[in-house]
C-alpha atoms as a PDB file:
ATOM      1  CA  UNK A   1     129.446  60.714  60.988  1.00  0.00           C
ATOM      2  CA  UNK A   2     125.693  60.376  62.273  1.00  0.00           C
ATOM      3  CA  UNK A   3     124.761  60.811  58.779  1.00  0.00           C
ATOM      4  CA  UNK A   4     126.621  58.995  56.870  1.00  0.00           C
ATOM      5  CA  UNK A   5     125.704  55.799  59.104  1.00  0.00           C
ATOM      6  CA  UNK A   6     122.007  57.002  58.463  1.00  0.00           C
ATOM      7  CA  UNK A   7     122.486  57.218  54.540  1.00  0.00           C
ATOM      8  CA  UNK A   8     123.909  53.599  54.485  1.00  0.00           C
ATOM      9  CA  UNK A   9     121.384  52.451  56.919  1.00  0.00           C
ATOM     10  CA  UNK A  10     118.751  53.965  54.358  1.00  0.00           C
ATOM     11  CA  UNK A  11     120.830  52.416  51.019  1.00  0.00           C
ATOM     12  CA  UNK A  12     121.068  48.549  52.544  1.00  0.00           C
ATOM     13  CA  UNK A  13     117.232  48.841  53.434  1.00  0.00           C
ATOM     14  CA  UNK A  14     116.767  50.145  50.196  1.00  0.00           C
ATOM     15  CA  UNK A  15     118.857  47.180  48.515  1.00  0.00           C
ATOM     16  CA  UNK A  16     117.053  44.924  50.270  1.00  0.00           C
ATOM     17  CA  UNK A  17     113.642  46.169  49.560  1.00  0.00           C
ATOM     18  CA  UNK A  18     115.051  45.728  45.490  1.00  0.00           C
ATOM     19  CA  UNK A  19     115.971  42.510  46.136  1.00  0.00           C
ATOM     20  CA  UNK A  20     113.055  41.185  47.462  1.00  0.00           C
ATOM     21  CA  UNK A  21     110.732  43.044  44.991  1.00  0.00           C
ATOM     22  CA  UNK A  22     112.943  41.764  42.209  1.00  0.00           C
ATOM     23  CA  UNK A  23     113.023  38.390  43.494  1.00  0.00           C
ATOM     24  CA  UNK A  24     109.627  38.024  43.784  1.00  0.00           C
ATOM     25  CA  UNK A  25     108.686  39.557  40.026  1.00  0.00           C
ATOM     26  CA  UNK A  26     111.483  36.570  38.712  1.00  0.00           C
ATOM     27  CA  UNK A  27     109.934  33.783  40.857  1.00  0.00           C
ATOM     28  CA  UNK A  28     106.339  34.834  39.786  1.00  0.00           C
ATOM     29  CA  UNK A  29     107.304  35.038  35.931  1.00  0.00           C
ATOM     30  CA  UNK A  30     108.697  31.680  35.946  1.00  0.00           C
ATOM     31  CA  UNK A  31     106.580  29.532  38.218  1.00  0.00           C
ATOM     32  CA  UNK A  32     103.322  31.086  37.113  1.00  0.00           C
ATOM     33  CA  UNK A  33     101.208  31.212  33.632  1.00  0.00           C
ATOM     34  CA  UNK A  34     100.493  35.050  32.798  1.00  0.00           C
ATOM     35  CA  UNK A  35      96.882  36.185  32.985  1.00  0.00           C
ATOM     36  CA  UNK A  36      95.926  32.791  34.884  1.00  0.00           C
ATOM     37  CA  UNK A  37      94.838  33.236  38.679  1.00  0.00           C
ATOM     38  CA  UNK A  38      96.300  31.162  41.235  1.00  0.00           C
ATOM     39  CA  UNK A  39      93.455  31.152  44.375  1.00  0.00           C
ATOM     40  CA  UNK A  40      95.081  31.531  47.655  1.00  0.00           C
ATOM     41  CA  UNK A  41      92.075  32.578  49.339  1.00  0.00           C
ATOM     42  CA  UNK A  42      89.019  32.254  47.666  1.00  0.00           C
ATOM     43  CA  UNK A  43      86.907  35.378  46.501  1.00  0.00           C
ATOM     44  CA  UNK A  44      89.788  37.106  48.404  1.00  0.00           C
ATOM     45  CA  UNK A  45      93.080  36.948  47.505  1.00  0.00           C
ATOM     46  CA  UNK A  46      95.004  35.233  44.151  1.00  0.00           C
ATOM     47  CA  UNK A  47      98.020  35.334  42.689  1.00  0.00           C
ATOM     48  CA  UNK A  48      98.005  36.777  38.885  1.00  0.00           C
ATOM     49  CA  UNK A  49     100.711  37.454  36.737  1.00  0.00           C
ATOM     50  CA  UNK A  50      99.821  40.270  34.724  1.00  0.00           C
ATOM     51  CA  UNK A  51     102.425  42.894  33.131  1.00  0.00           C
ATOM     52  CA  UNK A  52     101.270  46.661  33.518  1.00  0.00           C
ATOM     53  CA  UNK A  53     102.853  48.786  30.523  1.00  0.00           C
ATOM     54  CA  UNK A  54     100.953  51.114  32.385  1.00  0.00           C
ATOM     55  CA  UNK A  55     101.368  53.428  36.187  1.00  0.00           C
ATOM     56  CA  UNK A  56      98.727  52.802  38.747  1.00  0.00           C
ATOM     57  CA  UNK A  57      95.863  51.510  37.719  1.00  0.00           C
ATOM     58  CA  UNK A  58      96.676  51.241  34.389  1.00  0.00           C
ATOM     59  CA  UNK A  59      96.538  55.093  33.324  1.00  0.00           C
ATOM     60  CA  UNK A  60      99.365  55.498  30.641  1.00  0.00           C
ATOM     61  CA  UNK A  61      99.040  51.797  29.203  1.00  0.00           C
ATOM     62  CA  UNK A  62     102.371  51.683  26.579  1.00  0.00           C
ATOM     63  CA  UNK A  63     104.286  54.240  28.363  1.00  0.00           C
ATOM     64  CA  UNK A  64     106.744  51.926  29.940  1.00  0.00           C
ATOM     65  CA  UNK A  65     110.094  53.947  28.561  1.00  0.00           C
ATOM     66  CA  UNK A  66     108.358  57.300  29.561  1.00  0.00           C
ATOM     67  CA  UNK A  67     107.580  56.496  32.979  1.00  0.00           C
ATOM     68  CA  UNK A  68     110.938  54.421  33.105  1.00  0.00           C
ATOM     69  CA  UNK A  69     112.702  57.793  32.600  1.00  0.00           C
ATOM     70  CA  UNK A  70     110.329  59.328  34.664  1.00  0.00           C
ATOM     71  CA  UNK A  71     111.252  57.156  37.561  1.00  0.00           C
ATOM     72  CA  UNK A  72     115.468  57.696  37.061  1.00  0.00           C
ATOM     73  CA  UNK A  73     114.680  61.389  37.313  1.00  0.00           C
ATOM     74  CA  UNK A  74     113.030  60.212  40.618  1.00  0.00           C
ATOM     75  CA  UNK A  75     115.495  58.576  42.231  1.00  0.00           C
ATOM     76  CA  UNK A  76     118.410  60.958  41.155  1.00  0.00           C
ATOM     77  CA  UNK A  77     116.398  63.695  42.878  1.00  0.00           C
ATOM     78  CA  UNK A  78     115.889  61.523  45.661  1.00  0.00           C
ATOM     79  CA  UNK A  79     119.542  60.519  45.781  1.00  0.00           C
ATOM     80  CA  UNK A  80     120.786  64.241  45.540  1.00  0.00           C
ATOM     81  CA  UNK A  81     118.669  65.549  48.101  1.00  0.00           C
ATOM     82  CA  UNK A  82     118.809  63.174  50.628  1.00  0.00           C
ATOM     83  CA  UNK A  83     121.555  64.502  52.365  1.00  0.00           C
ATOM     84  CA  UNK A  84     119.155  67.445  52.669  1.00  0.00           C
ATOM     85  CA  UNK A  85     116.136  66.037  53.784  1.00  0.00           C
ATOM     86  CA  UNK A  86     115.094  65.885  57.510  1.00  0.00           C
ATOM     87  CA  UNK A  87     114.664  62.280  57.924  1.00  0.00           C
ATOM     88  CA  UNK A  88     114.287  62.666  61.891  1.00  0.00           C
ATOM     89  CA  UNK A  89     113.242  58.765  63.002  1.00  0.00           C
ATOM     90  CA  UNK A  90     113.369  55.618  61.916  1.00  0.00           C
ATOM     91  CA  UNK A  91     110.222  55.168  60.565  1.00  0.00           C
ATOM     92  CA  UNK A  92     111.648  58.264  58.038  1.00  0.00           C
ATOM     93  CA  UNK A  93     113.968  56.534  57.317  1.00  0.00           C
ATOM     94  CA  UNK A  94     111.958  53.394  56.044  1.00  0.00           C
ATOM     95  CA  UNK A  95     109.650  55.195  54.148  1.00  0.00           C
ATOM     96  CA  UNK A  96     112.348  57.294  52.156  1.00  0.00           C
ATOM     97  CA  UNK A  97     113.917  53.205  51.797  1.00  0.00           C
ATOM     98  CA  UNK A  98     110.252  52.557  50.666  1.00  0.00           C
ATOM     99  CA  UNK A  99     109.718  55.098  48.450  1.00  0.00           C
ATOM    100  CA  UNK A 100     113.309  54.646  47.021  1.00  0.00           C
ATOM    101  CA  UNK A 101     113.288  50.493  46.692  1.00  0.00           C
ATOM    102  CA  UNK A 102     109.733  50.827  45.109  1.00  0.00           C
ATOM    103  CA  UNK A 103     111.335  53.265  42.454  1.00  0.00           C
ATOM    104  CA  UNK A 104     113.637  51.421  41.608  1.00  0.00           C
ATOM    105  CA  UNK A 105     111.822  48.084  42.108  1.00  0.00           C
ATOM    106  CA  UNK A 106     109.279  49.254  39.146  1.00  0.00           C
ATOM    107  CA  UNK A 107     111.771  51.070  37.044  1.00  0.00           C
ATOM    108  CA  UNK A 108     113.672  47.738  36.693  1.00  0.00           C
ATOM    109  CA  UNK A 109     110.938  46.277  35.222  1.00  0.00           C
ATOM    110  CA  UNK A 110     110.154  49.082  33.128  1.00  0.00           C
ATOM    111  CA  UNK A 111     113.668  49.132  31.474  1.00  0.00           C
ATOM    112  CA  UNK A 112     114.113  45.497  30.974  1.00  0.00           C
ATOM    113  CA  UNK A 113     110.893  43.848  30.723  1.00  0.00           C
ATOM    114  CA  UNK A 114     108.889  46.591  28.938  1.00  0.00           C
ATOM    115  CA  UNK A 115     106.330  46.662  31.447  1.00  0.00           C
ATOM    116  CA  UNK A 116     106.058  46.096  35.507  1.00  0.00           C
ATOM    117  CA  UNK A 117     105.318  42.588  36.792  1.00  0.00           C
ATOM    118  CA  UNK A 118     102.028  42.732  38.917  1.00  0.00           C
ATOM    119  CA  UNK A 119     100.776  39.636  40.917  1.00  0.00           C
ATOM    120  CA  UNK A 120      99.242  40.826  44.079  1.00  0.00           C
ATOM    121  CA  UNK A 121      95.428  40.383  43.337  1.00  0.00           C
ATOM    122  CA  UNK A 122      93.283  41.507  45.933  1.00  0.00           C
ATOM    123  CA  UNK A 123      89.021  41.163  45.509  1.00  0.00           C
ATOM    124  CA  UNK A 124      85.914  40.684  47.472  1.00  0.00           C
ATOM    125  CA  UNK A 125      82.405  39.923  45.983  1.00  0.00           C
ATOM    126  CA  UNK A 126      82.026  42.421  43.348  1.00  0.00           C
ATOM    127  CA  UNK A 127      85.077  44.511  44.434  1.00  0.00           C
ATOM    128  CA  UNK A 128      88.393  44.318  42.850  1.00  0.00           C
ATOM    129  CA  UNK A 129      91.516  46.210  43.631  1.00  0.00           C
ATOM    130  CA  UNK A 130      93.934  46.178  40.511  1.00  0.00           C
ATOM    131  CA  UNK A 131      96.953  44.316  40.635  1.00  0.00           C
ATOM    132  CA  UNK A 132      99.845  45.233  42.503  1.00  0.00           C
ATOM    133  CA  UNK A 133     103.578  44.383  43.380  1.00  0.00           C
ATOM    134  CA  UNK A 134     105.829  44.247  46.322  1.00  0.00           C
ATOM    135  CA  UNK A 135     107.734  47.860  45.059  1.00  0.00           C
ATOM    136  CA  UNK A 136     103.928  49.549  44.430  1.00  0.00           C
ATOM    137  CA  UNK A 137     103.233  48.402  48.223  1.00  0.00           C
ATOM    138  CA  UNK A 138     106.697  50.040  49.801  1.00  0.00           C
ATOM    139  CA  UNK A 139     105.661  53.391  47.551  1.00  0.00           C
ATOM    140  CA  UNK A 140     102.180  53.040  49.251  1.00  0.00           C
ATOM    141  CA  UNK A 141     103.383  52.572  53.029  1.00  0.00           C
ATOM    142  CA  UNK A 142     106.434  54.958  52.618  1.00  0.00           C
ATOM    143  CA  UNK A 143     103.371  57.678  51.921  1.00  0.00           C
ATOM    144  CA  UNK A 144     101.383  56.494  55.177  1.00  0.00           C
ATOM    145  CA  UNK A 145     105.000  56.393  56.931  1.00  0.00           C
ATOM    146  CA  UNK A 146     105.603  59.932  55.779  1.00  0.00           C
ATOM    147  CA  UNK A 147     102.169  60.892  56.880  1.00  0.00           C
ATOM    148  CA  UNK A 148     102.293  59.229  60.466  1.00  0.00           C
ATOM    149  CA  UNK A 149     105.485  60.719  60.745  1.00  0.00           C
ATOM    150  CA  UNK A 150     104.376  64.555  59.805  1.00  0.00           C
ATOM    151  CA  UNK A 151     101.561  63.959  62.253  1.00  0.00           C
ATOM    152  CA  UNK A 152     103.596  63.362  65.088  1.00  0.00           C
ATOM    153  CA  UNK A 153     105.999  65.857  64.224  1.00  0.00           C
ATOM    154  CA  UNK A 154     103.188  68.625  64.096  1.00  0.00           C
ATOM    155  CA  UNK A 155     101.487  67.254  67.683  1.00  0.00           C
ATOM    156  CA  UNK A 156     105.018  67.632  69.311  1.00  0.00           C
END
């Protein structure tokens, strides 16, 4: 019973982390011009809608449907073996929510929009980290919540 509780807990964070991704992408695609930076902070921070046909970075550019398959294999195998998988805590549990929302989050996007929505636009001076969504930030914290959480595991 334990698990089942723990595999719903994991699919309405998951949900959630969807909806909010999604959400955002919509909002961002209608209330802002694409390729035009919106300062927040300056020489900091902006918000610029950009669509990546692309995975991180950009690698791949026009390989939306490939990667979009890519990703359902993903989150099938993620789906069939999580009954499997130790998830031990809940910070486990968030990051396999994390890994799973950003999934799906991007593969969305890949599917019906032909690319992914990035607006997160980070920079400082010279220095500029490529944009980003909300799902490519859950994939990157559910890795440094799966690390924190095989650290402590190994120090017990």
């Amino acid at each position: 019973m334990k698990s089942f509780q723990s595999n719903i807990c994991i699919f309405v964070w998951t949900l959630l982390l969807v909806f909010f991704d999604q959400f955002s992408k919509v909002s961002i695609a209608k209330y802002f011009p694409i390729n035009e930076p919106y300062v927040i902070v300056p020489n900091i921070f902006s918000i610029c809608y950009v669509i990546n046909t692309g995975s991180v970075w950009g690698i791949f550019q026009n390989s939306s449907h490939v990667l979009a398959y890519c990703g359902i294999a993903a989150i099938v195998g993620l789906c069939i073996f999580m009954p499997k998988i130790s998830l031990p805590n809940h910070m486990s549990k968030l990051a396999f929510s994390g890994a799973l929302g950003g999934i799906i989050g991007n593969s969305i996007d890949r599917f019906y929009r032909l690319g992914v929505i990035d607006f997160l636009d980070f920079h400082y001076k010279s220095y500029h980290w490529p944009c980003f969504n909300l799902a490519d930030a859950y994939l990157c914290l559910a890795c440094i919540f799966f690390m924190l959480t095989s650290i402590r595991k190994n120090k017990a």
